[in-house]
PDB file of N, CA and C in Angstrom:
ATOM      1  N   UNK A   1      93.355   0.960 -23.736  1.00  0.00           N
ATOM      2  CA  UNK A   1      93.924   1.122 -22.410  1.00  0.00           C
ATOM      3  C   UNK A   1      93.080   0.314 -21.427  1.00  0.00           C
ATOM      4  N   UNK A   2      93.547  -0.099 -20.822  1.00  0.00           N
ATOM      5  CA  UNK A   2      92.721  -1.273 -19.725  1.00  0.00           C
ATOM      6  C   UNK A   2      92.545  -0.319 -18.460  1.00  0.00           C
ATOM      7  N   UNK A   3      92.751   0.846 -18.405  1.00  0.00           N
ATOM      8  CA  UNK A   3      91.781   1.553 -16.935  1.00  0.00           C
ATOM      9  C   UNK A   3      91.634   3.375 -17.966  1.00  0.00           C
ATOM     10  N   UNK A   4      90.876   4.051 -16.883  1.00  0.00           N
ATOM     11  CA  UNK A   4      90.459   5.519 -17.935  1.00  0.00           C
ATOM     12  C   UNK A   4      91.821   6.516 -17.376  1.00  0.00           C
ATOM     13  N   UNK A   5      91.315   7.196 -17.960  1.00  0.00           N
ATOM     14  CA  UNK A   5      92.505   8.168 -18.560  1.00  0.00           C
ATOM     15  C   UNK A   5      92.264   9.010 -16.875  1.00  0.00           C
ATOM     16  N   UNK A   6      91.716   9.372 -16.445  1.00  0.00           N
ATOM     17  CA  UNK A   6      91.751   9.828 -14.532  1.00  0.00           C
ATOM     18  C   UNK A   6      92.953   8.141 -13.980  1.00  0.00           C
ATOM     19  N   UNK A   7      92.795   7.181 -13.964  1.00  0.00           N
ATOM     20  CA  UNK A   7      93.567   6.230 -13.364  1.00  0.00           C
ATOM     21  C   UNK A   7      95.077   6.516 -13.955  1.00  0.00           C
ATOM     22  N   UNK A   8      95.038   6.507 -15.439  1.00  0.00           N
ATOM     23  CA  UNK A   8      96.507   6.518 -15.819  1.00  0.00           C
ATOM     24  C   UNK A   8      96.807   8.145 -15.142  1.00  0.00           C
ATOM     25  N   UNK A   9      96.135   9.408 -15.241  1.00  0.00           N
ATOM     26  CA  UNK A   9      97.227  10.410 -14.440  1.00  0.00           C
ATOM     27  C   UNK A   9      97.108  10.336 -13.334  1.00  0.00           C
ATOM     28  N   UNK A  10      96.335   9.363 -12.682  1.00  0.00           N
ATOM     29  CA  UNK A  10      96.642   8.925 -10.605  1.00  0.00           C
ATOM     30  C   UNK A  10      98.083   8.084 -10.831  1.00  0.00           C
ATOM     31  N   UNK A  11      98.238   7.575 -11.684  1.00  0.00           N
ATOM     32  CA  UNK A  11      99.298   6.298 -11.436  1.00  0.00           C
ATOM     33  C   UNK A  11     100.667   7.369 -11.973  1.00  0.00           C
ATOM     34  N   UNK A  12     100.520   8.343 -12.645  1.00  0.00           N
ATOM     35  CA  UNK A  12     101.491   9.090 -13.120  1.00  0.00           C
ATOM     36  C   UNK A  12     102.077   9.689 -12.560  1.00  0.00           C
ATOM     37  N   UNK A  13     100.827  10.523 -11.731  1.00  0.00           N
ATOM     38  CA  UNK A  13     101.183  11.402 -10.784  1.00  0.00           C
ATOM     39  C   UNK A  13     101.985  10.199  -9.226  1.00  0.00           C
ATOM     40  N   UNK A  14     101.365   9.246  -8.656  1.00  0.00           N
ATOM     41  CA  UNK A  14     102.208   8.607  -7.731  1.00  0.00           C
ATOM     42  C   UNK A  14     104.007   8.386  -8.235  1.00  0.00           C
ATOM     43  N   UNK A  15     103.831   8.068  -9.841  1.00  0.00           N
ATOM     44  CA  UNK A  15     105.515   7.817 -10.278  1.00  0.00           C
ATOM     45  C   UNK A  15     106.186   9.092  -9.987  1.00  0.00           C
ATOM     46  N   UNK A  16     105.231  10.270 -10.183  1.00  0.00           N
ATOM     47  CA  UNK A  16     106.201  11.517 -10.273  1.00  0.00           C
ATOM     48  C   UNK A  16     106.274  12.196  -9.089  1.00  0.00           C
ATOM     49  N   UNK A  17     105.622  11.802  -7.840  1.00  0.00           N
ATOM     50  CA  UNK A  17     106.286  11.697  -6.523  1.00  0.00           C
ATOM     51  C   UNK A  17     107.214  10.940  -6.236  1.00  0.00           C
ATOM     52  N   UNK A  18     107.197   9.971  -7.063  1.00  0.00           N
ATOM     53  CA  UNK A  18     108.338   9.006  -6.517  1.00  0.00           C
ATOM     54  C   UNK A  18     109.939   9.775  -7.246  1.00  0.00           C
ATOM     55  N   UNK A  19     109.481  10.403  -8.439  1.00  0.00           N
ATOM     56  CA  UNK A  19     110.822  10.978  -8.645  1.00  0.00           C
ATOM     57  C   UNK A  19     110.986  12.069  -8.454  1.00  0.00           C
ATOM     58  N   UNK A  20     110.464  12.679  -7.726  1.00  0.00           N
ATOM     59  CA  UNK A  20     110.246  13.919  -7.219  1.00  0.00           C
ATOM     60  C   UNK A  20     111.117  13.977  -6.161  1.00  0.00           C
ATOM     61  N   UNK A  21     110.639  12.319  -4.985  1.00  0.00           N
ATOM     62  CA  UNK A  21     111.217  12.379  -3.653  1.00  0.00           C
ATOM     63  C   UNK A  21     113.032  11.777  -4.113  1.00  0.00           C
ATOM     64  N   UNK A  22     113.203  11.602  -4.681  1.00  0.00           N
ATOM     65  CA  UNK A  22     114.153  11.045  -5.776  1.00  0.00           C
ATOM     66  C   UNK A  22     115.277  12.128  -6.122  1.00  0.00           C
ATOM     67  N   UNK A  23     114.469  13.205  -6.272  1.00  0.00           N
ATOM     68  CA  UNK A  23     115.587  14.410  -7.044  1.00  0.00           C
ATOM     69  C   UNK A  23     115.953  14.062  -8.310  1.00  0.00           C
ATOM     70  N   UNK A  24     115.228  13.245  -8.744  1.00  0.00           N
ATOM     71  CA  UNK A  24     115.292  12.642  -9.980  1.00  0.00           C
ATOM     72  C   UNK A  24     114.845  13.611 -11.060  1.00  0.00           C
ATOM     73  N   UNK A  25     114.649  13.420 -12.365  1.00  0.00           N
ATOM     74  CA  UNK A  25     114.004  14.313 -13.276  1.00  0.00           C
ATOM     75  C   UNK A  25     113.247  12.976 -14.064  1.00  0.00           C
ATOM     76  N   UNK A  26     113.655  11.996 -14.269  1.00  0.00           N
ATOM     77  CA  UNK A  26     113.407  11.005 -15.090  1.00  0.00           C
ATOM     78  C   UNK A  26     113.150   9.580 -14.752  1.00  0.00           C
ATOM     79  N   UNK A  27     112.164   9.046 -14.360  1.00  0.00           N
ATOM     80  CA  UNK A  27     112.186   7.111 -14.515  1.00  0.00           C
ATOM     81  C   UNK A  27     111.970   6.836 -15.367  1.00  0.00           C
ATOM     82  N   UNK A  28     112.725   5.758 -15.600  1.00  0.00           N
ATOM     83  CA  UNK A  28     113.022   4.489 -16.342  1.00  0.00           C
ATOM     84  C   UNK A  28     112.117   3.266 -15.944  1.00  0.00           C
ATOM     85  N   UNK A  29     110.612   2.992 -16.874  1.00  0.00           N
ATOM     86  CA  UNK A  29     110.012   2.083 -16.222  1.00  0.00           C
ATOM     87  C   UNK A  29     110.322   1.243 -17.700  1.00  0.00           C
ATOM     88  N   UNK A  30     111.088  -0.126 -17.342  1.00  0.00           N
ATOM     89  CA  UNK A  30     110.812  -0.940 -18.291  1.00  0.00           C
ATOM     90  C   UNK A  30     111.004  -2.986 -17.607  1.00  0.00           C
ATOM     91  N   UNK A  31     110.505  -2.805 -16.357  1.00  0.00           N
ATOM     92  CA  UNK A  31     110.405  -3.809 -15.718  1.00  0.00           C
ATOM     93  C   UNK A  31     108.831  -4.654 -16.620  1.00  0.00           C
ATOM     94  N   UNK A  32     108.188  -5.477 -16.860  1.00  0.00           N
ATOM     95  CA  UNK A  32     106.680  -6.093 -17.622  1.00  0.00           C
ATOM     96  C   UNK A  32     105.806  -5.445 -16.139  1.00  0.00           C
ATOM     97  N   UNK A  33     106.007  -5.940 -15.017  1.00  0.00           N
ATOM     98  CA  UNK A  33     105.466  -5.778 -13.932  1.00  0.00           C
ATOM     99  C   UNK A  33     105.058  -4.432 -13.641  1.00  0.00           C
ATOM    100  N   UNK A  34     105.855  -3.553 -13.969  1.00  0.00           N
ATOM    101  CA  UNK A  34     105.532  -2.010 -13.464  1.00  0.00           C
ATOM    102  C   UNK A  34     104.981  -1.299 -14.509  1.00  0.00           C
ATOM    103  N   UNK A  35     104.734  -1.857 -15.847  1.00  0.00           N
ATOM    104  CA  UNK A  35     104.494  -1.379 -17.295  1.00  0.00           C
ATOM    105  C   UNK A  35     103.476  -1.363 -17.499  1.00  0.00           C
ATOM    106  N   UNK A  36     102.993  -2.344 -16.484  1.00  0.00           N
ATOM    107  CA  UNK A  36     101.420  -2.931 -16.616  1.00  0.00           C
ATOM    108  C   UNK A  36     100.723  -1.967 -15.850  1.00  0.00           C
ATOM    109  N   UNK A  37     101.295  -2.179 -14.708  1.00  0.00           N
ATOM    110  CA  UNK A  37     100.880  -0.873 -13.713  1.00  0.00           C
ATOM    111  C   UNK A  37     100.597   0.311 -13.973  1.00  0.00           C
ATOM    112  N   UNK A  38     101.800   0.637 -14.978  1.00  0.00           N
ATOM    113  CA  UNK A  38     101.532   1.952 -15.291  1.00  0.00           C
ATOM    114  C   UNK A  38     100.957   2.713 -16.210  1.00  0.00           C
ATOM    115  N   UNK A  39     101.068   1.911 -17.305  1.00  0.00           N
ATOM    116  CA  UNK A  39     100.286   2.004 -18.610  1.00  0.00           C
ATOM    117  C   UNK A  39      99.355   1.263 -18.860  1.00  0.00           C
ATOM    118  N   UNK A  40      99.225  -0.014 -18.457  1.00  0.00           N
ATOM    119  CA  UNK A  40      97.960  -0.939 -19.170  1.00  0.00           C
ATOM    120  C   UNK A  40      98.549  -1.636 -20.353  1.00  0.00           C
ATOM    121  N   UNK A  41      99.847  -1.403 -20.689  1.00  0.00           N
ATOM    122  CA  UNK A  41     100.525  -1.964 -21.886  1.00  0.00           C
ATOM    123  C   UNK A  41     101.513  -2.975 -21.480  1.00  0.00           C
ATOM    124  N   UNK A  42     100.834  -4.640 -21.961  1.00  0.00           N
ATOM    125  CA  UNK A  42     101.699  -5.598 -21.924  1.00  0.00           C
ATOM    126  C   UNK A  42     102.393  -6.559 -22.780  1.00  0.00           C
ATOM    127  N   UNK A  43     103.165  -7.123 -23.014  1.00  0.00           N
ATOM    128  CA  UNK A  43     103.633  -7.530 -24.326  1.00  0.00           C
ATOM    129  C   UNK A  43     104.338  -8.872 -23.634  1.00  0.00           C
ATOM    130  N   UNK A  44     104.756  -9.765 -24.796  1.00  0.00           N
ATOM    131  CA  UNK A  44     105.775 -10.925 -24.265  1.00  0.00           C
ATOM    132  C   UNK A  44     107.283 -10.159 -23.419  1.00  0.00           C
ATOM    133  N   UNK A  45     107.954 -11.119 -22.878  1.00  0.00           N
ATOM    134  CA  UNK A  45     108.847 -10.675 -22.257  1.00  0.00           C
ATOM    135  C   UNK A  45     109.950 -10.636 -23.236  1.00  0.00           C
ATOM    136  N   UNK A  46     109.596 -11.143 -24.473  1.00  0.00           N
ATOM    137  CA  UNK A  46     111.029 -11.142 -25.601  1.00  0.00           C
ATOM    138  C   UNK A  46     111.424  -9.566 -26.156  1.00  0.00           C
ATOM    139  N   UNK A  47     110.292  -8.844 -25.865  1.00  0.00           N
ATOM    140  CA  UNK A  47     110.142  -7.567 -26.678  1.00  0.00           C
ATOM    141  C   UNK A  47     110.697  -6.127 -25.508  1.00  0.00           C
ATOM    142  N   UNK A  48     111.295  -5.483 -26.356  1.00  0.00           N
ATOM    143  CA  UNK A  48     111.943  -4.403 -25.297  1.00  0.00           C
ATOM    144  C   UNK A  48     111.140  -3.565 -25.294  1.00  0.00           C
ATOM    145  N   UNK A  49     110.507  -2.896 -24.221  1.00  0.00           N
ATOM    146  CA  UNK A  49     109.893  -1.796 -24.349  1.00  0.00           C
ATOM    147  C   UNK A  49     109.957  -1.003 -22.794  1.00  0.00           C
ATOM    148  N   UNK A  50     109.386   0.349 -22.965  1.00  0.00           N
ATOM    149  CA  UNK A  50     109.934   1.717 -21.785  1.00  0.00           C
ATOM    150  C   UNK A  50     109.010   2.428 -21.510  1.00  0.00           C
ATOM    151  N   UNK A  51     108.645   2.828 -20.366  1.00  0.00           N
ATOM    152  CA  UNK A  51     108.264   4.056 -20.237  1.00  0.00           C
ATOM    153  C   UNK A  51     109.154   4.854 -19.588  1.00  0.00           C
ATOM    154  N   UNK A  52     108.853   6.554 -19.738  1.00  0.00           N
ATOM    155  CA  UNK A  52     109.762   7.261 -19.106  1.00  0.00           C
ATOM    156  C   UNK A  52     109.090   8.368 -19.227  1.00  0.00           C
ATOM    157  N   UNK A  53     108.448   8.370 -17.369  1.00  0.00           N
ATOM    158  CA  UNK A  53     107.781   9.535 -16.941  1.00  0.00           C
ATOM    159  C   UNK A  53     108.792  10.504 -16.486  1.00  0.00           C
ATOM    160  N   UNK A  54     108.379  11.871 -16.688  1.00  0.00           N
ATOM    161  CA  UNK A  54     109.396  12.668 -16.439  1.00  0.00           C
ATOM    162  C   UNK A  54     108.306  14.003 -15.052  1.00  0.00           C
ATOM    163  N   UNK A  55     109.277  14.232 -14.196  1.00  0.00           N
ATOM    164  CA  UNK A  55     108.746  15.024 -13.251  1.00  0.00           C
ATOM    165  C   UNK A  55     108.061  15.985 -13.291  1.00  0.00           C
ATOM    166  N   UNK A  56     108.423  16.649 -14.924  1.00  0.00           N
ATOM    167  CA  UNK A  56     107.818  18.082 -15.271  1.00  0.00           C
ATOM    168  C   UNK A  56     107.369  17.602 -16.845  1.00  0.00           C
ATOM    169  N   UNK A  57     106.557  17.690 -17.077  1.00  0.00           N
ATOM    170  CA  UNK A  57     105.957  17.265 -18.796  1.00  0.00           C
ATOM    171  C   UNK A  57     105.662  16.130 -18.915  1.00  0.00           C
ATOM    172  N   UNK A  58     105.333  15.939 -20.338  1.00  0.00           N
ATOM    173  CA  UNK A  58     104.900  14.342 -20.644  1.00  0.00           C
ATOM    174  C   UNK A  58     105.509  13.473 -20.632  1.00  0.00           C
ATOM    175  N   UNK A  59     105.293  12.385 -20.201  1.00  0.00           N
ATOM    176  CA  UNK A  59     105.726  11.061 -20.235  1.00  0.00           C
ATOM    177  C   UNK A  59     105.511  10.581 -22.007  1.00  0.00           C
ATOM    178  N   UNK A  60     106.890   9.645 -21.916  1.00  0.00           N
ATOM    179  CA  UNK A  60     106.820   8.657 -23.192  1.00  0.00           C
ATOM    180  C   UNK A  60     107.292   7.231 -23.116  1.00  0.00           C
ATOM    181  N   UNK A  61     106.936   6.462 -24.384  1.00  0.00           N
ATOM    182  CA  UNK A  61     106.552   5.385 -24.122  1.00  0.00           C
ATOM    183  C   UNK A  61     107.751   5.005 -25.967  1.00  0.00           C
ATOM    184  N   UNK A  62     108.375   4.154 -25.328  1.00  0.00           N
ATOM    185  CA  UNK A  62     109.498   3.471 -26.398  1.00  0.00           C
ATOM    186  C   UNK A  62     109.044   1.968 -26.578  1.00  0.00           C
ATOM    187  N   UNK A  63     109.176   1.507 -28.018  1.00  0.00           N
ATOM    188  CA  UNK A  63     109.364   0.307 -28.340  1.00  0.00           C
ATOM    189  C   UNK A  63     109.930  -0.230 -29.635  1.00  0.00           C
ATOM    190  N   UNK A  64     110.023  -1.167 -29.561  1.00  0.00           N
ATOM    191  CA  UNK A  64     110.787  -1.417 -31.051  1.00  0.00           C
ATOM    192  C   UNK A  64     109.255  -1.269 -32.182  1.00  0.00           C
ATOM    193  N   UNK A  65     110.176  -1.064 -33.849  1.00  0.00           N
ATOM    194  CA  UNK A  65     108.289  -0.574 -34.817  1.00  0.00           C
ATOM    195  C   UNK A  65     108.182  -1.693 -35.201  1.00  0.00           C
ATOM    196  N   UNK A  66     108.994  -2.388 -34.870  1.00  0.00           N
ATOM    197  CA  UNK A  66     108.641  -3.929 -35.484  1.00  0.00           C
ATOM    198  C   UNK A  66     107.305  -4.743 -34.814  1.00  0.00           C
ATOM    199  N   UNK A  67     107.445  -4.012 -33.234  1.00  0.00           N
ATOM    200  CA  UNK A  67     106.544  -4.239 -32.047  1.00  0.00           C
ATOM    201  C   UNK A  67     104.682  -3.710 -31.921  1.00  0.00           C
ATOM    202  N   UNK A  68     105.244  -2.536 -33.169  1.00  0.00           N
ATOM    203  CA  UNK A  68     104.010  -1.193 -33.122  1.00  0.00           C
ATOM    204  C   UNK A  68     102.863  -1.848 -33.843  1.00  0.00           C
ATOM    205  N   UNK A  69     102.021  -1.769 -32.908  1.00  0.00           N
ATOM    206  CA  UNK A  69     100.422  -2.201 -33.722  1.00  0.00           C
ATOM    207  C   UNK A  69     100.072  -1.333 -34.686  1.00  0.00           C
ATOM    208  N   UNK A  70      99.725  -1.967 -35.904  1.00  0.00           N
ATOM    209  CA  UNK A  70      99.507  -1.624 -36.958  1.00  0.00           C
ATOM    210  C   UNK A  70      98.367  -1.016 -37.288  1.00  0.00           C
TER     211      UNK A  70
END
């Protein structure tokens, strides 16, 4: 992870105000730009990958296994 584990739940917690103010339950982060931001996880732009913080519980993180470090 490229920042500590206090930075990734500051950056978690700002997403889950944002879907909070939202009325949302769920974002959809799979922009490279905001992925980086949010996770520290970057990849080529050919490769699909997600996060999806949720307002109440854990966040998860999708990608293809073809993608998955071994």
């Amino acid at each position: 992870m490229m920042f500590s584990k206090a930075e990734f739940a500051r950056r978690i917690g700002l997403a889950r105000t944002a879907i909070d103010a939202a009325s949302a339950d769920l974002l959809l982060v799979d922009s490279g730009e905001l992925l980086a931001w949010l996770t520290g996880y970057t990849l080529s732009e050919t490769m699909y990958r997600a996060a999806f913080p949720r307002r109440d519980g854990d966040a998860w993180f999708t990608l293809r296994a073809l993608d998955e470090a071994s």
